[in-house]
C-alpha atoms as a PDB file:
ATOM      1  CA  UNK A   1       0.000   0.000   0.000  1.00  0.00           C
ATOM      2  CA  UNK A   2       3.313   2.247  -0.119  1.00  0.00           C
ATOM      3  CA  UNK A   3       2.500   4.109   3.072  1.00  0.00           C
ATOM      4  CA  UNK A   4       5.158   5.353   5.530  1.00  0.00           C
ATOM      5  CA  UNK A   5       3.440   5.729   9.056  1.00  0.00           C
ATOM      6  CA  UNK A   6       4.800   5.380  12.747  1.00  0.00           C
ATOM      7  CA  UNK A   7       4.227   2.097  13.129  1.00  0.00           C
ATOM      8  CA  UNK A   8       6.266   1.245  10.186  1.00  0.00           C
ATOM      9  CA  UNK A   9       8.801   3.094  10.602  1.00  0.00           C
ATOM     10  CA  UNK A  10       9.124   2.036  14.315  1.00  0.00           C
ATOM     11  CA  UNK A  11       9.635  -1.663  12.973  1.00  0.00           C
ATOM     12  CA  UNK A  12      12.042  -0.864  10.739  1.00  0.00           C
ATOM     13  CA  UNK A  13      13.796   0.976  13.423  1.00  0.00           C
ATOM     14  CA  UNK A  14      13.474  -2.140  15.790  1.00  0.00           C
ATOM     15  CA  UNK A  15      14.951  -4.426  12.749  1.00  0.00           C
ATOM     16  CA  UNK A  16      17.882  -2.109  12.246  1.00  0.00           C
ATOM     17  CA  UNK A  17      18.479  -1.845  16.031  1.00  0.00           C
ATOM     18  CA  UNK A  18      18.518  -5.419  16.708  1.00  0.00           C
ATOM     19  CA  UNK A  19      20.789  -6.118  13.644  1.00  0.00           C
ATOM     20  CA  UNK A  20      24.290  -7.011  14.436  1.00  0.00           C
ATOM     21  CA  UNK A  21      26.278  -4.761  11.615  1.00  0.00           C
ATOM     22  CA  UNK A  22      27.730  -1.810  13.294  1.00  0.00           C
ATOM     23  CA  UNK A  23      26.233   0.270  10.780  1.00  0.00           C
ATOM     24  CA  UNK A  24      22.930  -0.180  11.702  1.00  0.00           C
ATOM     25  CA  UNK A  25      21.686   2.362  14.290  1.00  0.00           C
ATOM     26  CA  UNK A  26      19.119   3.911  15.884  1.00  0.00           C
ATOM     27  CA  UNK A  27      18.610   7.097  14.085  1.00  0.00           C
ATOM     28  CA  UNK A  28      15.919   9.239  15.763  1.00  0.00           C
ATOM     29  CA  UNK A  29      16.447  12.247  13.660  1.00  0.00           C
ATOM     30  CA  UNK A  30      18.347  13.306  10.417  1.00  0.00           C
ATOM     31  CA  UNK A  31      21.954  12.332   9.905  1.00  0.00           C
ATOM     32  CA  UNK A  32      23.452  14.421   7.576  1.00  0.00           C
ATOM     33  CA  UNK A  33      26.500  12.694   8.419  1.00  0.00           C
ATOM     34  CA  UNK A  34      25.841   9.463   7.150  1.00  0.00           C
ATOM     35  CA  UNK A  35      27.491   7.991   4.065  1.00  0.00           C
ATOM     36  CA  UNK A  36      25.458   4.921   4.155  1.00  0.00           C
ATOM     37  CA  UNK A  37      24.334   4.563   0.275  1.00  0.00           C
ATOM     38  CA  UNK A  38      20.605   3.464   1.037  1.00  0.00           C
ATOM     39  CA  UNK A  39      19.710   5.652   3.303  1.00  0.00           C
ATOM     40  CA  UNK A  40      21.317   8.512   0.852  1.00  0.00           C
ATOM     41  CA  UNK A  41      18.978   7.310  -1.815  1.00  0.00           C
ATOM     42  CA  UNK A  42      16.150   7.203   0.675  1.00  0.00           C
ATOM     43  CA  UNK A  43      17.086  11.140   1.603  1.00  0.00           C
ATOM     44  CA  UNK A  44      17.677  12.036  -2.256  1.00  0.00           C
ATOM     45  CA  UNK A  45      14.244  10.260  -3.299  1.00  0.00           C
ATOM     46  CA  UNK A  46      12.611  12.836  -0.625  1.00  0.00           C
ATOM     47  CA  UNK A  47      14.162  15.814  -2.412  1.00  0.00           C
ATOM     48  CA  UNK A  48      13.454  14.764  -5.957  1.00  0.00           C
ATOM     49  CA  UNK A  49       9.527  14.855  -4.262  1.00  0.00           C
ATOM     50  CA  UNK A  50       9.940  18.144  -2.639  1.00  0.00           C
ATOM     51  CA  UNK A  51      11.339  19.638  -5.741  1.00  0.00           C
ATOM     52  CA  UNK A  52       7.584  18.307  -7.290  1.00  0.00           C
ATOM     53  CA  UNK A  53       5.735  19.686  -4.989  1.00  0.00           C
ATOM     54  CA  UNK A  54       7.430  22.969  -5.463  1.00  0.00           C
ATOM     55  CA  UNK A  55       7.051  22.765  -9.003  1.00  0.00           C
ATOM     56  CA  UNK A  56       3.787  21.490  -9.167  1.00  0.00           C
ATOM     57  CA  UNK A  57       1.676  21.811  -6.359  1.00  0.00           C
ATOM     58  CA  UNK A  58      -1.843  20.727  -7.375  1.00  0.00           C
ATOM     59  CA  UNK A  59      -0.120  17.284  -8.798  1.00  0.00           C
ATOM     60  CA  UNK A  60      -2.404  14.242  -8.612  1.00  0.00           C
ATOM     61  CA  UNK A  61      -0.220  11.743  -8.788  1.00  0.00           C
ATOM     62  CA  UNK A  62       3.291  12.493  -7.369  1.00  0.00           C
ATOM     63  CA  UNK A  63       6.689  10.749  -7.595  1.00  0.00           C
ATOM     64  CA  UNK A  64       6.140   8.393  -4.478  1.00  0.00           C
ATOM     65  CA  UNK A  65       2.694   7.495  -6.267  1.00  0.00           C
ATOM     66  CA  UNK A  66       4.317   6.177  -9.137  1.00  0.00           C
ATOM     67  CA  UNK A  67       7.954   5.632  -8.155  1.00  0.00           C
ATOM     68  CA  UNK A  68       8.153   4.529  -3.918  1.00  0.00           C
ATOM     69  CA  UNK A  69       8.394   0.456  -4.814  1.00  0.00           C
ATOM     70  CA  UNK A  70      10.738   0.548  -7.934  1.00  0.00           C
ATOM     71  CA  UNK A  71      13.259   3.424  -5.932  1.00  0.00           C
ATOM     72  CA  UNK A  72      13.082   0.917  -2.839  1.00  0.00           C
ATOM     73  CA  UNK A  73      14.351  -2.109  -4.543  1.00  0.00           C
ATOM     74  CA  UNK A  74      16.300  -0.562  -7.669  1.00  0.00           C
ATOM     75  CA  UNK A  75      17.533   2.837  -6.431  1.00  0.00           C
ATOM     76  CA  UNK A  76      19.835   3.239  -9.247  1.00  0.00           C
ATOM     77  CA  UNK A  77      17.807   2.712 -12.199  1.00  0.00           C
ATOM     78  CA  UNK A  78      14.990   4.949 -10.705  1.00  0.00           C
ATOM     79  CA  UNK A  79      17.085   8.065  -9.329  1.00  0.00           C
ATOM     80  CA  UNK A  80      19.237   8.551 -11.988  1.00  0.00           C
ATOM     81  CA  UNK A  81      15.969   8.649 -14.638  1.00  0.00           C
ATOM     82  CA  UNK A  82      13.894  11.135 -11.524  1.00  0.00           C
ATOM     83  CA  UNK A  83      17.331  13.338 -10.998  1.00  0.00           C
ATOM     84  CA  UNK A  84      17.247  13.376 -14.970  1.00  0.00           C
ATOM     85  CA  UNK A  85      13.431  14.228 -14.991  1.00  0.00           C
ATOM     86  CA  UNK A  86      13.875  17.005 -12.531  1.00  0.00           C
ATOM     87  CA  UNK A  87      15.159  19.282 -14.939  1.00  0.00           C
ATOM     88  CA  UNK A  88      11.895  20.368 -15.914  1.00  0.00           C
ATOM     89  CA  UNK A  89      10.999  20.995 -12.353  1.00  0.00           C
ATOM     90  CA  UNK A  90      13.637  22.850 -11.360  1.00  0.00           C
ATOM     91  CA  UNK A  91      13.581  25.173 -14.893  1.00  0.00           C
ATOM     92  CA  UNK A  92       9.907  26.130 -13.677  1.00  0.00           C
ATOM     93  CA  UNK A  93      10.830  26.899 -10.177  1.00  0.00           C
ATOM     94  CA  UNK A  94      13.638  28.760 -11.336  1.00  0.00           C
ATOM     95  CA  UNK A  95      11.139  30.720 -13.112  1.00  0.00           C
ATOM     96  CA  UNK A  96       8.809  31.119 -10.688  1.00  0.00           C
ATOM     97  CA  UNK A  97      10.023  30.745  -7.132  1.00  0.00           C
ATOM     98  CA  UNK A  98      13.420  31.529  -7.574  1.00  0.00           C
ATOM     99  CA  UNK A  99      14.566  31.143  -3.270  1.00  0.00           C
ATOM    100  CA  UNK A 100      12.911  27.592  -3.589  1.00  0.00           C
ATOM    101  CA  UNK A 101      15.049  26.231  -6.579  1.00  0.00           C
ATOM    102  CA  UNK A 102      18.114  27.927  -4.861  1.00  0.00           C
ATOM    103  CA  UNK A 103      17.228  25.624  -1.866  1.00  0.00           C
ATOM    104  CA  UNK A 104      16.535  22.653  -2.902  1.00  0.00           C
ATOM    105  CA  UNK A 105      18.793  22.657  -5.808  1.00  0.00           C
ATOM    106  CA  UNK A 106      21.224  23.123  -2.940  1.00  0.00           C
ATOM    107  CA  UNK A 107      20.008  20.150  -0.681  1.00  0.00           C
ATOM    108  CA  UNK A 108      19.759  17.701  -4.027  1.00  0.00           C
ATOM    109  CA  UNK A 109      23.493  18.308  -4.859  1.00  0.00           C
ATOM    110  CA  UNK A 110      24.267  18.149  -1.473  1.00  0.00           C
ATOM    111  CA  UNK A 111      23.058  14.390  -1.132  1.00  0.00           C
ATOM    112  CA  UNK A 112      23.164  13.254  -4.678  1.00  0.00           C
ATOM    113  CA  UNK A 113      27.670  14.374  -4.418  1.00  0.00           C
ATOM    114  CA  UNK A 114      27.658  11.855  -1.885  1.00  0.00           C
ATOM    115  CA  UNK A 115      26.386   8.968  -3.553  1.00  0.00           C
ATOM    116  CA  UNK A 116      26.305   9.463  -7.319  1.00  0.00           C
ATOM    117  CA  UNK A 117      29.250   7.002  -7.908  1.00  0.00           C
ATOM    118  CA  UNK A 118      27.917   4.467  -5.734  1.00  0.00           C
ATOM    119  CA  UNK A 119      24.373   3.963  -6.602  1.00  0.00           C
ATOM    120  CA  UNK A 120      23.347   0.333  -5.568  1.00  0.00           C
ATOM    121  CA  UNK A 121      21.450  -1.601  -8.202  1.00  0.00           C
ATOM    122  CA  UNK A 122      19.572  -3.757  -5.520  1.00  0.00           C
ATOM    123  CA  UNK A 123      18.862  -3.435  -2.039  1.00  0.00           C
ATOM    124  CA  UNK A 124      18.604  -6.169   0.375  1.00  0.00           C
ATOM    125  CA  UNK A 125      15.843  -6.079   2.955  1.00  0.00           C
ATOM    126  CA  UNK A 126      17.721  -4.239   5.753  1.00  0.00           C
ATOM    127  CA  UNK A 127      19.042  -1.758   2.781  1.00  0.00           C
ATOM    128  CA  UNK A 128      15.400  -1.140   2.208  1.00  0.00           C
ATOM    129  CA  UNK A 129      14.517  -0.545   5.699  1.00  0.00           C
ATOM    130  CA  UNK A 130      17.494   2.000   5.682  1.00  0.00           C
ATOM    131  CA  UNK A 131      15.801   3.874   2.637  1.00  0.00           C
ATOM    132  CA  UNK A 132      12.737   3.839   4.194  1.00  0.00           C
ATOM    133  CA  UNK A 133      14.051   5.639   7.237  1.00  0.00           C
ATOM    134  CA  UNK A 134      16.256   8.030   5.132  1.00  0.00           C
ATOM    135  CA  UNK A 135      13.159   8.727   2.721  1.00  0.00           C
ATOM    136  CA  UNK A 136      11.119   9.953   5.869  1.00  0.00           C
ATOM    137  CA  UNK A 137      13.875  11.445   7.739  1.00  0.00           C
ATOM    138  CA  UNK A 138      14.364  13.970   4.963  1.00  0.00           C
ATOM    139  CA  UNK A 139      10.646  14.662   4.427  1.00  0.00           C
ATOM    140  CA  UNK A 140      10.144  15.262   8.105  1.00  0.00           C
ATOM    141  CA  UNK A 141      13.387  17.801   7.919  1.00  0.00           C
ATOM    142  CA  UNK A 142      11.881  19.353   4.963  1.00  0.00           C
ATOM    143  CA  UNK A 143       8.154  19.885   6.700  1.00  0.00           C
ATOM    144  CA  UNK A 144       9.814  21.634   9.537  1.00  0.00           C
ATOM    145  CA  UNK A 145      12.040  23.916   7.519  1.00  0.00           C
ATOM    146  CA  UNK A 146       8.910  24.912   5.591  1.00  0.00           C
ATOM    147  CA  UNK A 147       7.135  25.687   8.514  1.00  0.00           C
ATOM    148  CA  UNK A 148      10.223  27.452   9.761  1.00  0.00           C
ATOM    149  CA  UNK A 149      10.583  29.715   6.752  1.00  0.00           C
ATOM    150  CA  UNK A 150       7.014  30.272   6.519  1.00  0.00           C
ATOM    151  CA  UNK A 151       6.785  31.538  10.484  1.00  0.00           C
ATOM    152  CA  UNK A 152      10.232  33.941   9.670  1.00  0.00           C
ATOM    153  CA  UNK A 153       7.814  35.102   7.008  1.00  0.00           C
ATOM    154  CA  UNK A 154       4.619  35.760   9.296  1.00  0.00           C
ATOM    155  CA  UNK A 155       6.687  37.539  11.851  1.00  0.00           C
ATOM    156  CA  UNK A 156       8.504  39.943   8.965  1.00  0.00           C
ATOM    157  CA  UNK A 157       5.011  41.006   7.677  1.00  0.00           C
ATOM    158  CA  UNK A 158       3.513  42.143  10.677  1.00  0.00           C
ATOM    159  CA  UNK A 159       7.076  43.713  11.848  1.00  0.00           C
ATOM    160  CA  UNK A 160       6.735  45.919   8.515  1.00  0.00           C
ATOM    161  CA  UNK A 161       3.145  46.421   9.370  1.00  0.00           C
ATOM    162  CA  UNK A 162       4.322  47.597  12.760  1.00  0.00           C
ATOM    163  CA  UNK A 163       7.256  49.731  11.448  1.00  0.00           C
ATOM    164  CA  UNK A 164       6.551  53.836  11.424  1.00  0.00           C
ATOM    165  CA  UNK A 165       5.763  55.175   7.956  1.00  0.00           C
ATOM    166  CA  UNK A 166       8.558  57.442   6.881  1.00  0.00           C
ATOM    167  CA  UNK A 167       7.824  60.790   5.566  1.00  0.00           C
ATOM    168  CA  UNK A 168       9.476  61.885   2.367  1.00  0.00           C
ATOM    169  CA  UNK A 169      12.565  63.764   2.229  1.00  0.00           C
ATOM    170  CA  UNK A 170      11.637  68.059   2.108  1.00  0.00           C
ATOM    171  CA  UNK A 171      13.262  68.720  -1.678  1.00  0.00           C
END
């Protein structure tokens, strides 16, 4: 059914905490640190849907829609033809929402340098379960700096409201 929910993702926590490679961890929050290649691909999926969004906001179906299963098992196939695809998304939001396309231009790169010469083909099970995590890791760290930039955005308008009109300079 290609949903991501609590319960899931608290399972696939539990499998990668009880797993005896020293690699697997409990990860409660966002590692940017991590150079593990799944949960990279997980992260960069997440982007290549924010840029979407961004791009396309009223979409019906969106990249997890059509993509989640085949990026989970075959990472490289998929990413490489959605960071190829994204070139139409990011030439609109350059166009029209120039500060988003800066961003998440910036946060794509950022991942996709990490792990474009080691795309894995496959993914075992636990590999999967690592995407999974890094996929909603990075969409929870996106929702919060949207709300973040949105609230610095709320508290500039009113702070301009707020601000004394100036009167003009005498000539």
């Amino acid at each position: 059914d290609r949903r991501v929910d609590a319960p899931r993702l608290a399972l696939l926590r539990l499998l990668l905490t009880r797993s005896s490679n020293p690699q697997d961890r409990l990860m409660p929050q966002l590692d940017k640190d991590s150079d593990d290649p799944a949960y990279l691909c997980g992260r960069l999926f997440a982007v290549l849907e924010s840029v979407q969004e961004a791009a396309l906001p009223n979409i019906n179906t969106t990249l997890r829609d059509k993509y989640f299963s085949a990026a989970v098992a075959v990472p490289g196939i998929t990413l490489r033809r959605l960071f190829t695809d994204s070139g139409a998304h990011f030439k609109r939001l350059r166009r029209d929402r120039a500060a988003a396309h800066k961003a998440l231009e910036k946060r794509l790169f950022e991942i996709y340098s990490k792990v474009s010469d080691d795309l894995p083909g496959h993914l075992t099970d636990v590999q999967q379960g690592r995407f999974i995590i890094g996929y909603a890791h990075q969409r929870h760290d996106d929702i919060l700096q949207r709300q973040a930039a949105k609230e610095r955005k709320q508290a500039a308008i009113p702070a301009q409201q707020d601000a004394p009109a100036q009167k003009p300079a005498a000539v």
